[in-house]
PDB file of N, CA and C in Angstrom:
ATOM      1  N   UNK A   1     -27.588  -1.403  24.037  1.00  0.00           N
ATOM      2  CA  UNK A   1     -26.296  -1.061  23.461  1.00  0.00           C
ATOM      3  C   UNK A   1     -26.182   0.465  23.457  1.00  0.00           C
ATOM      4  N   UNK A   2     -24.542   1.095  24.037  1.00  0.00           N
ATOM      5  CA  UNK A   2     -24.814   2.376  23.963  1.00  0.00           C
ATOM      6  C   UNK A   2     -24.215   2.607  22.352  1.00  0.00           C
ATOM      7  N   UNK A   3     -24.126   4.087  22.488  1.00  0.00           N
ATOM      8  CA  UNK A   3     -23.728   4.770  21.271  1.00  0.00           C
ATOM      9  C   UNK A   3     -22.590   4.607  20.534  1.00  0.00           C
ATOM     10  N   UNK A   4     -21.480   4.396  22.095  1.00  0.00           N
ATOM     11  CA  UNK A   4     -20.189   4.428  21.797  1.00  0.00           C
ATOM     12  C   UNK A   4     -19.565   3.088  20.958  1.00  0.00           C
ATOM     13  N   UNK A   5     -20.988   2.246  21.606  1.00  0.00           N
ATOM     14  CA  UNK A   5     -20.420   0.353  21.068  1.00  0.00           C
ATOM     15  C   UNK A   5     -20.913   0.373  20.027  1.00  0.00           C
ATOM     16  N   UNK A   6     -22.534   1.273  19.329  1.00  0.00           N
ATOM     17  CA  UNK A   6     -22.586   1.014  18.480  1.00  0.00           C
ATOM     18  C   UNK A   6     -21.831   1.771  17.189  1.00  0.00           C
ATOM     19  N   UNK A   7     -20.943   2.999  17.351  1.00  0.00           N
ATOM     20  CA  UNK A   7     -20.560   3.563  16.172  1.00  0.00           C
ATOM     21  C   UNK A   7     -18.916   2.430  15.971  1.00  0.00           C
ATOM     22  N   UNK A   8     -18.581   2.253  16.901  1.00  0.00           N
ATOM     23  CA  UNK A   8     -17.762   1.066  16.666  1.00  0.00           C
ATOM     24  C   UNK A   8     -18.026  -0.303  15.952  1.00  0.00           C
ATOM     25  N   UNK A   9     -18.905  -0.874  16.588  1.00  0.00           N
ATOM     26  CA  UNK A   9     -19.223  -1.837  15.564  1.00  0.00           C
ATOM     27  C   UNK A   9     -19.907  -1.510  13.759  1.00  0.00           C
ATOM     28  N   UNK A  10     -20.690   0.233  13.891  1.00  0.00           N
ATOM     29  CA  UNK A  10     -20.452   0.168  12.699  1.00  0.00           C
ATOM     30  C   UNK A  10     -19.496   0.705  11.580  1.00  0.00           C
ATOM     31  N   UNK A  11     -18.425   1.299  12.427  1.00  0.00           N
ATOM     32  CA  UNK A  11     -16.990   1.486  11.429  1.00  0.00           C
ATOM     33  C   UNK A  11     -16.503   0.144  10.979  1.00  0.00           C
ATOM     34  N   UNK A  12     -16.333  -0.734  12.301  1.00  0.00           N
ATOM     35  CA  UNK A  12     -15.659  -2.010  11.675  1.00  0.00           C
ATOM     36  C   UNK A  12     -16.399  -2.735  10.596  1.00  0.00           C
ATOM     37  N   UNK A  13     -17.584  -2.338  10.594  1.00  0.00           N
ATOM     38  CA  UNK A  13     -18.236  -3.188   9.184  1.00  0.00           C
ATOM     39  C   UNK A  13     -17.998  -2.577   8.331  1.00  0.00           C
ATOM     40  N   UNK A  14     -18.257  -1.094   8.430  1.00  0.00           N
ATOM     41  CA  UNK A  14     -17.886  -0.355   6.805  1.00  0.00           C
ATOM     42  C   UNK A  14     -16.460  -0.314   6.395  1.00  0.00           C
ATOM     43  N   UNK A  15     -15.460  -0.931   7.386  1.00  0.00           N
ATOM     44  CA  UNK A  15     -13.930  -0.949   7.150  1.00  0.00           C
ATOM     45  C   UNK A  15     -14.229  -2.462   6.026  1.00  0.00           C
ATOM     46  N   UNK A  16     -14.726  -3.227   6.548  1.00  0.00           N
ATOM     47  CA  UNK A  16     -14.849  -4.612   5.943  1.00  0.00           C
ATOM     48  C   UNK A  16     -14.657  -5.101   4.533  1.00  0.00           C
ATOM     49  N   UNK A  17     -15.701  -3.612   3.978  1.00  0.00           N
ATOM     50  CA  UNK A  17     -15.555  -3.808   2.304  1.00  0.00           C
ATOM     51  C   UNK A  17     -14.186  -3.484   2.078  1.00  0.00           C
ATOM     52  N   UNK A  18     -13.427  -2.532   2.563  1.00  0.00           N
ATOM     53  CA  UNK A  18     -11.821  -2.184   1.610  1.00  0.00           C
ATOM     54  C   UNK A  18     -11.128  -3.640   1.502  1.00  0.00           C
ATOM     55  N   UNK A  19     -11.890  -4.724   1.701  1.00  0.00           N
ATOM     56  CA  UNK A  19     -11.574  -5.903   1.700  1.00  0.00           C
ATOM     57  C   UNK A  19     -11.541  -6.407   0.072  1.00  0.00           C
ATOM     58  N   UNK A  20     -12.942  -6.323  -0.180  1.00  0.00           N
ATOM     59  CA  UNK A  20     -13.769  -6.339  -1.970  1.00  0.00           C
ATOM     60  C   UNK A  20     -12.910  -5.496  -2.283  1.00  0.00           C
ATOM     61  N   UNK A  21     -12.452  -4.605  -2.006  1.00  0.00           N
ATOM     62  CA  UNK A  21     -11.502  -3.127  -3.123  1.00  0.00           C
ATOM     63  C   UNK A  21      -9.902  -4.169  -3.314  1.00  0.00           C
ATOM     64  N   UNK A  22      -9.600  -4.718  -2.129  1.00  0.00           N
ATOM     65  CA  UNK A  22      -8.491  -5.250  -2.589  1.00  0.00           C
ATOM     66  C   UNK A  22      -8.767  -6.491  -3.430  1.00  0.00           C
ATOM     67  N   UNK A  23      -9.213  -6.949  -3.288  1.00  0.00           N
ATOM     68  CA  UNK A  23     -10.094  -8.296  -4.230  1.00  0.00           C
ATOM     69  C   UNK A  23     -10.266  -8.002  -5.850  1.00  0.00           C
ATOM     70  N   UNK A  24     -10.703  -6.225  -5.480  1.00  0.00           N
ATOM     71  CA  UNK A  24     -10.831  -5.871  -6.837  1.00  0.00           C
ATOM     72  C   UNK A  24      -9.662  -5.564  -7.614  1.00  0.00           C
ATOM     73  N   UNK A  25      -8.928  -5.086  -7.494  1.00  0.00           N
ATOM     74  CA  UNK A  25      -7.832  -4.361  -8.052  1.00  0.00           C
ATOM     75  C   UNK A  25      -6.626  -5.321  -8.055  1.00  0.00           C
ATOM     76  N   UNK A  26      -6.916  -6.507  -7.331  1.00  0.00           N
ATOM     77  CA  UNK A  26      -6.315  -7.775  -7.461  1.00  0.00           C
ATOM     78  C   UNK A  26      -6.447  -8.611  -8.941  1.00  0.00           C
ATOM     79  N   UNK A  27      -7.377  -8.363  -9.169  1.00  0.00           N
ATOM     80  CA  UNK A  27      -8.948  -8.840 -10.523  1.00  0.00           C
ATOM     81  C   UNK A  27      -8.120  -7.836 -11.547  1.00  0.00           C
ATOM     82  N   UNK A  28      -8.158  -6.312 -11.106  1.00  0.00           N
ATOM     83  CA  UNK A  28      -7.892  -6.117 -12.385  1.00  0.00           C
ATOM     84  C   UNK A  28      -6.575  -5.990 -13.181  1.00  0.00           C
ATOM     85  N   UNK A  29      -5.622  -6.070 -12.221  1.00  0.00           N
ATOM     86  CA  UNK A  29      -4.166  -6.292 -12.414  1.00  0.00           C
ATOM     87  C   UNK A  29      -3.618  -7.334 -12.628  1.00  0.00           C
ATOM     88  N   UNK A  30      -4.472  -8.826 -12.022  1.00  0.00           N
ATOM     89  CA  UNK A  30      -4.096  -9.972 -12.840  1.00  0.00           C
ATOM     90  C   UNK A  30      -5.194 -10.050 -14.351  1.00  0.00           C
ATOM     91  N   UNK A  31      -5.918  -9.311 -14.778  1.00  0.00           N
ATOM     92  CA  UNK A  31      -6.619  -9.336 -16.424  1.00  0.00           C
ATOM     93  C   UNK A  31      -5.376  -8.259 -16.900  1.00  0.00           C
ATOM     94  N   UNK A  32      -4.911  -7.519 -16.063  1.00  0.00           N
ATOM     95  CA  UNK A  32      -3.945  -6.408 -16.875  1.00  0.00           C
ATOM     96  C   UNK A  32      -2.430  -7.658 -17.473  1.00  0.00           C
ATOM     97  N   UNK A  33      -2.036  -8.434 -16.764  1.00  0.00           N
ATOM     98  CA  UNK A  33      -0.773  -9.290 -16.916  1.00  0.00           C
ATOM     99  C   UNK A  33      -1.375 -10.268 -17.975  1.00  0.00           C
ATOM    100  N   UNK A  34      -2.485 -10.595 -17.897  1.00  0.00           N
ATOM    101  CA  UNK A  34      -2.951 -11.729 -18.551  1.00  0.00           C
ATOM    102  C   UNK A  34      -3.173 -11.268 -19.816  1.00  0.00           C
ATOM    103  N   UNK A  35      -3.795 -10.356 -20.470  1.00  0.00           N
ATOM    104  CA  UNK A  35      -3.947  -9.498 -21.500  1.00  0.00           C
ATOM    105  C   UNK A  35      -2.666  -9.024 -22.639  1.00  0.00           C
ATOM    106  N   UNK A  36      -1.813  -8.395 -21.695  1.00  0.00           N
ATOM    107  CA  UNK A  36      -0.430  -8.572 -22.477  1.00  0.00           C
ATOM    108  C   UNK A  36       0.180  -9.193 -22.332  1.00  0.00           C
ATOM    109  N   UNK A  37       0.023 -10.168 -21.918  1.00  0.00           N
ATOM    110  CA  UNK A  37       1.172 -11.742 -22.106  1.00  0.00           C
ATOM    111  C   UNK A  37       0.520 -12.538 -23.691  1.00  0.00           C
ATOM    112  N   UNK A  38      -0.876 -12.477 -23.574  1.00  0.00           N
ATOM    113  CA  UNK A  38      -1.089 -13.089 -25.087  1.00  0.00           C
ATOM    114  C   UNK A  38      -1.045 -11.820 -25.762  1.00  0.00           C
ATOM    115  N   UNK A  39      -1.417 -10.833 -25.484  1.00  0.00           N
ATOM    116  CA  UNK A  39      -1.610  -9.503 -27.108  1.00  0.00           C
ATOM    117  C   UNK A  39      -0.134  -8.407 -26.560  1.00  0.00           C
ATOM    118  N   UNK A  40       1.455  -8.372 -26.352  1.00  0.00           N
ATOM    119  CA  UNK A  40       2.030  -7.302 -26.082  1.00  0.00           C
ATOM    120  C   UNK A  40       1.860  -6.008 -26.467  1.00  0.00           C
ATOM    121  N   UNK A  41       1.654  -5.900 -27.922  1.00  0.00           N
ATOM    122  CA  UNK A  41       1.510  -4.716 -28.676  1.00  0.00           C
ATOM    123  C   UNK A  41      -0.273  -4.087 -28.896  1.00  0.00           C
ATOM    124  N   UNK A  42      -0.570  -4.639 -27.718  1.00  0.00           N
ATOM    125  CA  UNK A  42      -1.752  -3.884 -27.161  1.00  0.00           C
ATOM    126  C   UNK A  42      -1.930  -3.085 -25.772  1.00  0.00           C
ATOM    127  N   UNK A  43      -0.626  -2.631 -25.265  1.00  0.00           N
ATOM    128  CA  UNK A  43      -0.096  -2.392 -24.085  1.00  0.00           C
ATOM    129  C   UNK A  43      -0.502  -0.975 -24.204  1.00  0.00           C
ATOM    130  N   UNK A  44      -0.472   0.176 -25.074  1.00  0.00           N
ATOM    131  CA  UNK A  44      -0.893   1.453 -25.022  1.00  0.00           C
ATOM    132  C   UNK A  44      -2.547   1.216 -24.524  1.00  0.00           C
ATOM    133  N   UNK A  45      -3.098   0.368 -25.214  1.00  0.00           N
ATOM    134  CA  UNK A  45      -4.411   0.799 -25.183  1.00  0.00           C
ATOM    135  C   UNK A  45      -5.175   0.524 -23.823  1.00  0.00           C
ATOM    136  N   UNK A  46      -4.155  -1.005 -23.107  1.00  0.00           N
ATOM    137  CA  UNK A  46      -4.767  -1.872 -22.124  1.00  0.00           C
ATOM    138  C   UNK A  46      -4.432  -1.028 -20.516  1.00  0.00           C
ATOM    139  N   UNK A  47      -3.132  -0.432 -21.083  1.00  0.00           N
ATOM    140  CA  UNK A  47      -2.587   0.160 -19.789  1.00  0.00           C
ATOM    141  C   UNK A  47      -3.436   0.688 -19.674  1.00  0.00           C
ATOM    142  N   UNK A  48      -3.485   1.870 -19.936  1.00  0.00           N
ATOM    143  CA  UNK A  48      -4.806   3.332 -19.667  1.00  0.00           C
ATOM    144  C   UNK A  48      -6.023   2.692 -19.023  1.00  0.00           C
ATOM    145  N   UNK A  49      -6.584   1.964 -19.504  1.00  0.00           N
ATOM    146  CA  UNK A  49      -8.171   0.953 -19.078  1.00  0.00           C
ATOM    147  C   UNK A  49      -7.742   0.582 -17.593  1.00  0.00           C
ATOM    148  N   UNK A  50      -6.359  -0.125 -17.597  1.00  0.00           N
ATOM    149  CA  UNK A  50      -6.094  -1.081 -15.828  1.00  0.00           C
ATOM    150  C   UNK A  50      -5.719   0.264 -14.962  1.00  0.00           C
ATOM    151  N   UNK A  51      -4.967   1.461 -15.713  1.00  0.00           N
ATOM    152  CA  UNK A  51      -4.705   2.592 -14.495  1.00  0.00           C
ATOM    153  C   UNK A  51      -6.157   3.105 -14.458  1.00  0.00           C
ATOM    154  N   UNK A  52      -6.905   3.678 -15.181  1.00  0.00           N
ATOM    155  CA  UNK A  52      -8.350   3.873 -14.780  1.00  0.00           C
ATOM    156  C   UNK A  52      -9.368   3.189 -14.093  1.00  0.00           C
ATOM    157  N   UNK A  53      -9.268   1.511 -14.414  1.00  0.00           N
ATOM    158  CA  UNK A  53     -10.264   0.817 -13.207  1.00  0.00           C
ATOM    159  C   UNK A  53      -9.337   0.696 -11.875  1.00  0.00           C
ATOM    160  N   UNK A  54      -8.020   1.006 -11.717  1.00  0.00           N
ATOM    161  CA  UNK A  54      -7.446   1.089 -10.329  1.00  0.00           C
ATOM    162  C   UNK A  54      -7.907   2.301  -9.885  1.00  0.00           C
ATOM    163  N   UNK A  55      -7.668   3.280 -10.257  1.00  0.00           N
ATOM    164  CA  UNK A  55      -8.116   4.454  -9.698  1.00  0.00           C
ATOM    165  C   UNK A  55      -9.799   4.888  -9.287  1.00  0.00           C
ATOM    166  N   UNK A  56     -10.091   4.061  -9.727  1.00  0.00           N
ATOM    167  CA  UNK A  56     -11.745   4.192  -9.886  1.00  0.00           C
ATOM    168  C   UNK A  56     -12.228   3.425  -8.433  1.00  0.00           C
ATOM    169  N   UNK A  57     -11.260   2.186  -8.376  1.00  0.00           N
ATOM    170  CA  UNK A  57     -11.183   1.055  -7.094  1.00  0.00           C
ATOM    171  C   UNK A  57     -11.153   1.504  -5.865  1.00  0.00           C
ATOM    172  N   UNK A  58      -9.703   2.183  -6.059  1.00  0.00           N
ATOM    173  CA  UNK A  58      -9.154   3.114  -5.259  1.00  0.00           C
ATOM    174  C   UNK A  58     -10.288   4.159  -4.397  1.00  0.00           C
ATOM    175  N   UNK A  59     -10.903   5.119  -4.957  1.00  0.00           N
ATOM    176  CA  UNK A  59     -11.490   5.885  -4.799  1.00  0.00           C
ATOM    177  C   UNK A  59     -12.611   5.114  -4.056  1.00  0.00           C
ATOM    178  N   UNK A  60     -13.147   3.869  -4.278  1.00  0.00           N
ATOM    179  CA  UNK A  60     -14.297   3.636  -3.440  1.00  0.00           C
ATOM    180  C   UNK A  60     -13.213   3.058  -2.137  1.00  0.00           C
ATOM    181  N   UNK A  61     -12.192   2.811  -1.967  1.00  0.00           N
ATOM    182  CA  UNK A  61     -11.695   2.435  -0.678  1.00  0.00           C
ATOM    183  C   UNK A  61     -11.619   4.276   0.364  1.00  0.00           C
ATOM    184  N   UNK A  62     -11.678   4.556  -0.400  1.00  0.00           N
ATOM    185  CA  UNK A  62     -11.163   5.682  -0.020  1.00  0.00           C
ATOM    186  C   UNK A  62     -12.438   6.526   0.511  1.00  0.00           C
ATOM    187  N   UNK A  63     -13.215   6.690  -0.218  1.00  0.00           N
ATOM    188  CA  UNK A  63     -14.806   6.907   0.316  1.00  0.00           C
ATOM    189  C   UNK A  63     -15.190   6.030   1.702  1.00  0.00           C
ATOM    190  N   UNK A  64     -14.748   4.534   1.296  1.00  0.00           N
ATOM    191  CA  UNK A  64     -15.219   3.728   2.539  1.00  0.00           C
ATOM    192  C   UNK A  64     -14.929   4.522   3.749  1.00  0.00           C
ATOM    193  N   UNK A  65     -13.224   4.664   3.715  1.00  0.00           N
ATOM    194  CA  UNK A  65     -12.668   5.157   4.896  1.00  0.00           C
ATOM    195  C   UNK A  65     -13.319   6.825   4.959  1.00  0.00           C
ATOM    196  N   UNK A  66     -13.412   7.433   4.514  1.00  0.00           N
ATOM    197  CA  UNK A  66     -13.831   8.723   5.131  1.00  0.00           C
ATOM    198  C   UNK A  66     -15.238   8.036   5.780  1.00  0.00           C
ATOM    199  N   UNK A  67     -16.237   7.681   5.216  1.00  0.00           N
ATOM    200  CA  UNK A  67     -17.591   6.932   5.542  1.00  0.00           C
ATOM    201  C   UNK A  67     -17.323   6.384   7.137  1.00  0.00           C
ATOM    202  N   UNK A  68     -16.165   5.921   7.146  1.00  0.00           N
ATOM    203  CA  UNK A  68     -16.318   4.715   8.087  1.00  0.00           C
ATOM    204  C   UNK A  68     -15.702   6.278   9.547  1.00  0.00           C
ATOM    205  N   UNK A  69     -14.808   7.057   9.035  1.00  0.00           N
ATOM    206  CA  UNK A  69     -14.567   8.035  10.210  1.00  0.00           C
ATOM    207  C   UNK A  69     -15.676   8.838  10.246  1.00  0.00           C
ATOM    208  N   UNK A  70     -16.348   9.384   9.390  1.00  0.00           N
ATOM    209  CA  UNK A  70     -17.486  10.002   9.638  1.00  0.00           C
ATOM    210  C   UNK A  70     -18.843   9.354  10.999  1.00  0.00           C
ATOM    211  N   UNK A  71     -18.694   8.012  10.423  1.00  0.00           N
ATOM    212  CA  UNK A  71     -19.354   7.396  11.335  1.00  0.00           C
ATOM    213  C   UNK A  71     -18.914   7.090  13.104  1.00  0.00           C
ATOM    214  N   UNK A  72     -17.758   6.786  12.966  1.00  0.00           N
ATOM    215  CA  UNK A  72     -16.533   6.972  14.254  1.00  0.00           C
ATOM    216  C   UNK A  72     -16.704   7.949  15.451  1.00  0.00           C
ATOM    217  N   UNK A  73     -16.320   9.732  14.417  1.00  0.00           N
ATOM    218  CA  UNK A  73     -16.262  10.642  15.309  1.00  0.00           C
ATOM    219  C   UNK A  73     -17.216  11.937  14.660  1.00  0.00           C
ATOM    220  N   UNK A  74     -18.852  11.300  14.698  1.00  0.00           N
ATOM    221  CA  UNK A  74     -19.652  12.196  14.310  1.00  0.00           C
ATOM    222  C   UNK A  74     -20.949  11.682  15.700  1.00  0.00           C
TER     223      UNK A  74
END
């Protein structure tokens, strides 16, 4: 196998996980709906928690992809 087939096949795997990131943030936005549908007037406290584990999510998709170009065109 040359070089070229293998940095390809390993971007497409490290693309793979932003798969789990959407899975995740799927997870935490349906506990975010589910949470204030039984408690409403817990919405200050719950919001802040679901925008922080999105952003937190976020950020590992986002790592993936630099990871996965690093690997690409290095």
């Amino acid at each position: 196998m040359d070089l070229a087939s293998a940095k390809l096949i390993g971007a497409g795997l490290s693309v793979i996980g932003i798969g789990g990131v959407g899975i995740g943030i799927g997870n935490i936005f349906a506990a975010l709906v589910s949470s204030l549908a039984r408690n409403p007037s817990a919405r200050s406290t719950v919001f802040g928690l679901a925008i922080l584990g999105f952003a937190l999510t976020e950020a590992v998709a986002l790592y993936q992809l630099v990871f996965s170009f690093i690997i690409l065109f290095s």
